[in-house]
C-alpha atoms as a PDB file:
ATOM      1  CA  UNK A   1     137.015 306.017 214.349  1.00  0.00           C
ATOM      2  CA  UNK A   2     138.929 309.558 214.140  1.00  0.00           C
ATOM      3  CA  UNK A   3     137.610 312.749 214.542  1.00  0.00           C
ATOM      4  CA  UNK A   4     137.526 314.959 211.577  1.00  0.00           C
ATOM      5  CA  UNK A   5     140.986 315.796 210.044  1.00  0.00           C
ATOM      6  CA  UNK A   6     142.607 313.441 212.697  1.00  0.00           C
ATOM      7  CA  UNK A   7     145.395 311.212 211.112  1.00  0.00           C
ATOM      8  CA  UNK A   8     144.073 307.568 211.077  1.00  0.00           C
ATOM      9  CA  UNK A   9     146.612 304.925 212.109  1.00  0.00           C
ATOM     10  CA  UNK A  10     146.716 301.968 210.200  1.00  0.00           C
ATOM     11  CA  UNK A  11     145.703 298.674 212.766  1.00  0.00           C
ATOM     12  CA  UNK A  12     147.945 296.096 210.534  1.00  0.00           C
ATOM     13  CA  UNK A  13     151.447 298.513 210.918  1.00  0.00           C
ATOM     14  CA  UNK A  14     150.164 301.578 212.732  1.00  0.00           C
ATOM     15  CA  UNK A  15     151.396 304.124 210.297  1.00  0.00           C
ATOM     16  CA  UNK A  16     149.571 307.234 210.502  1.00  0.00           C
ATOM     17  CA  UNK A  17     147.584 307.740 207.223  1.00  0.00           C
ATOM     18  CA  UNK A  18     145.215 311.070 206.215  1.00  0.00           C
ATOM     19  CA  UNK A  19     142.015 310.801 207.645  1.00  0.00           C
ATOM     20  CA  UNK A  20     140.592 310.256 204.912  1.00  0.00           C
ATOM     21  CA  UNK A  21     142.434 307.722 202.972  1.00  0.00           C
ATOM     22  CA  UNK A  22     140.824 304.333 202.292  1.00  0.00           C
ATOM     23  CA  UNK A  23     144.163 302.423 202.486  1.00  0.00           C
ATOM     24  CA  UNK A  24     147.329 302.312 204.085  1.00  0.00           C
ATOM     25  CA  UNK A  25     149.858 303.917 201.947  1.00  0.00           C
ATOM     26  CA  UNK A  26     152.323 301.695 203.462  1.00  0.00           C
ATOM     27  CA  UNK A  27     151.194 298.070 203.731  1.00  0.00           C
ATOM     28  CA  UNK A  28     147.741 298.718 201.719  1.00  0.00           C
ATOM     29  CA  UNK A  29     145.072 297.442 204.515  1.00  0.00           C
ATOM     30  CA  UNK A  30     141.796 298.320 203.949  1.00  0.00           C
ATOM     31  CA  UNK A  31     140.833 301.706 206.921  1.00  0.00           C
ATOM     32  CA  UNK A  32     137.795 302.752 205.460  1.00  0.00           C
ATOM     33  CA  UNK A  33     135.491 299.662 205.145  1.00  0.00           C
ATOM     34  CA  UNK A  34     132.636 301.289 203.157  1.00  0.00           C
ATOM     35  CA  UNK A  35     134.662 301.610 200.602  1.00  0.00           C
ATOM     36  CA  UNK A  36     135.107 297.945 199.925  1.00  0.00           C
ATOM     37  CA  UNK A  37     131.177 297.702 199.421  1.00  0.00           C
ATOM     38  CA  UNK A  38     128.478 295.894 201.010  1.00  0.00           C
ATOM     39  CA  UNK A  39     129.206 292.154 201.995  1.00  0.00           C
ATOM     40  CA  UNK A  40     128.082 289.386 199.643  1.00  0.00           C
ATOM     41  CA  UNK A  41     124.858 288.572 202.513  1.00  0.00           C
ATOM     42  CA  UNK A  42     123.896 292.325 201.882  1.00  0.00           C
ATOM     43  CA  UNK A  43     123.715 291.995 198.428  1.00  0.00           C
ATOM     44  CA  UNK A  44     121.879 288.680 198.142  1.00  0.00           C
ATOM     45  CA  UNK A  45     119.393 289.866 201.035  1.00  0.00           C
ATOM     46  CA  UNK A  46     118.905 292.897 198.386  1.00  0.00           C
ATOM     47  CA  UNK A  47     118.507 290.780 195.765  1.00  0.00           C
ATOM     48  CA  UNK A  48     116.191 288.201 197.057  1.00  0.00           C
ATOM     49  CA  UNK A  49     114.177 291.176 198.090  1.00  0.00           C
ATOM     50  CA  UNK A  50     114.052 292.774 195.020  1.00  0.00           C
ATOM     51  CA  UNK A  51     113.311 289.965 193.132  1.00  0.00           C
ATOM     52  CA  UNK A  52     110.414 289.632 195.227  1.00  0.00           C
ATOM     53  CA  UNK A  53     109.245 292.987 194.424  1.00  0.00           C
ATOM     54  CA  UNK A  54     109.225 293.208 190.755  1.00  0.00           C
ATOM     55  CA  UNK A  55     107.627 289.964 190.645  1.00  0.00           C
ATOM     56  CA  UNK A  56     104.352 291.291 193.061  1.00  0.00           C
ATOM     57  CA  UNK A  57     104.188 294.594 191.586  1.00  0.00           C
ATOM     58  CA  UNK A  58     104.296 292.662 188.023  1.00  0.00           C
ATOM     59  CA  UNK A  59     101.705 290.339 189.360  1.00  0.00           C
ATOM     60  CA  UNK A  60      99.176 292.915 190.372  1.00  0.00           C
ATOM     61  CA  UNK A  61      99.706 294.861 186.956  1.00  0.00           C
ATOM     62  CA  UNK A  62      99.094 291.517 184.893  1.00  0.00           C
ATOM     63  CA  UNK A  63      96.135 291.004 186.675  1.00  0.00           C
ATOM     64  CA  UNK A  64      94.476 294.055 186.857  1.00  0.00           C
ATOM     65  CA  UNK A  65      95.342 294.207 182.960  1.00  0.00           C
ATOM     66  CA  UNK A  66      93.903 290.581 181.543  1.00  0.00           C
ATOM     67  CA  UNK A  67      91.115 291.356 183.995  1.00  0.00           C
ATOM     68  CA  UNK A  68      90.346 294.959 182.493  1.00  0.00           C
ATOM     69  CA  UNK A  69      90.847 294.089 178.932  1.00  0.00           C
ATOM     70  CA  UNK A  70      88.286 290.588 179.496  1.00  0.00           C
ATOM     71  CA  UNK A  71      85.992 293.020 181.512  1.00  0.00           C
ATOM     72  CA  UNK A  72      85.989 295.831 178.987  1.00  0.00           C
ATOM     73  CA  UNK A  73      87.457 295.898 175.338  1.00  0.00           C
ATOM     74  CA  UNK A  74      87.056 292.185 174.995  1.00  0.00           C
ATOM     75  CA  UNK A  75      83.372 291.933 176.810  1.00  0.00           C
ATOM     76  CA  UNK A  76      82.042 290.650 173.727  1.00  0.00           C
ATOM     77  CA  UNK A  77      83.826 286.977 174.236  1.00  0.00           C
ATOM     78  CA  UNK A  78      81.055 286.241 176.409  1.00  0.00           C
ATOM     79  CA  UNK A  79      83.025 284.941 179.332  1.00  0.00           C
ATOM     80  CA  UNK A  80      82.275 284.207 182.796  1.00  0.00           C
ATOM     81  CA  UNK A  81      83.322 285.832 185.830  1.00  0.00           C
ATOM     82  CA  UNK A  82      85.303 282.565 186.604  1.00  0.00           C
ATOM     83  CA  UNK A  83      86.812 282.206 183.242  1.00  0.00           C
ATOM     84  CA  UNK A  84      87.562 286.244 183.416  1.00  0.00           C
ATOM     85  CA  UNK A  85      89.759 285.422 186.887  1.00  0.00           C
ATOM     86  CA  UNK A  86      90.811 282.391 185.456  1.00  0.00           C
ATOM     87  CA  UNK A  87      92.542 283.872 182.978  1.00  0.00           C
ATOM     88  CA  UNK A  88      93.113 287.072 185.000  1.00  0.00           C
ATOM     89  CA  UNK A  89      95.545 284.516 186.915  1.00  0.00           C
ATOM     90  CA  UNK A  90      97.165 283.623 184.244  1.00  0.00           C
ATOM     91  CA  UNK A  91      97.841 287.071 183.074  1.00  0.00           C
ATOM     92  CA  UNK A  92      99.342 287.685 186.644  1.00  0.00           C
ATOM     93  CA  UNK A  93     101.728 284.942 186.374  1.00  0.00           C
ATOM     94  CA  UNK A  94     103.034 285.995 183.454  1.00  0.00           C
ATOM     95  CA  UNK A  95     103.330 289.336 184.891  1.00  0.00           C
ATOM     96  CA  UNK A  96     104.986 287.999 187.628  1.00  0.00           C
ATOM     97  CA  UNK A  97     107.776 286.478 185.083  1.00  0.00           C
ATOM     98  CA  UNK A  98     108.089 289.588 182.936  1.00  0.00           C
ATOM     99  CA  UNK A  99     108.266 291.635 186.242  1.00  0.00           C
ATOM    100  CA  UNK A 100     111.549 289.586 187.176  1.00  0.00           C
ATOM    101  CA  UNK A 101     112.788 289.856 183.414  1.00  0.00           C
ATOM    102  CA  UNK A 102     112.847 293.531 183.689  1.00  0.00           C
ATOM    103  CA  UNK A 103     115.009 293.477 187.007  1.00  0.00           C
ATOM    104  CA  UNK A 104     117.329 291.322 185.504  1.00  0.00           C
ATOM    105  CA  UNK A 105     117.535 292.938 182.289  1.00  0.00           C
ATOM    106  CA  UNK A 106     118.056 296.235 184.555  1.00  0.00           C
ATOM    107  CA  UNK A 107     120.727 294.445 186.048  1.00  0.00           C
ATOM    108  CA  UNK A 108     122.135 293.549 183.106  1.00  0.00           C
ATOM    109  CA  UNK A 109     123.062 290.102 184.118  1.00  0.00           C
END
């Protein structure tokens, strides 16, 4: 790495280059490697991790929701605490699946 306003020589033909260009201006090699991105593990690390996210915090929030609606608006259904759960489960799958929906719909894959 260069110091600040030092002229950066290429590795590939050792031409001296700006500090901060990105490429050679002679032979094109990449000198500034952030600007190329993040390598295809980053991204599916990020991804994967992600993924996981939406689909909890969607989870939780489907839950919590079935459960409060059974528990409160719709108390009159006369359900069980088990059947409440039960389909408090359910409600959290789903959430689970619309959670990842809205990250890939985000995404816009």
């Amino acid at each position: 790495m260069t110091e600040k306003g030092q002229p950066m020589q290429c590795p590939v033909c050792n031409h001296l280059n700006t500090a901060t260009s990105v490429r050679c201006l002679q032979c094109g090699t990449t000198l500034i490697h952030e600007a190329v991105g993040h390598s295809e593990r980053y991204r599916a690390a990020v991804n994967g991790r992600d993924q996981r996210m939406y689909g909890r915090v969607g989870a939780i929030l489907g839950f919590a929701l079935v459960a409060a609606l059974l528990k409160t608006v719709l108390a009159g259904l006369w359900l069980s605490d088990t059947e409440v759960y039960g389909y408090a489960l359910g409600g959290a799958v789903a959430g689970a699946f619309l959670g990842r929906l809205f990250l890939r719909s985000k995404r816009n894959y």
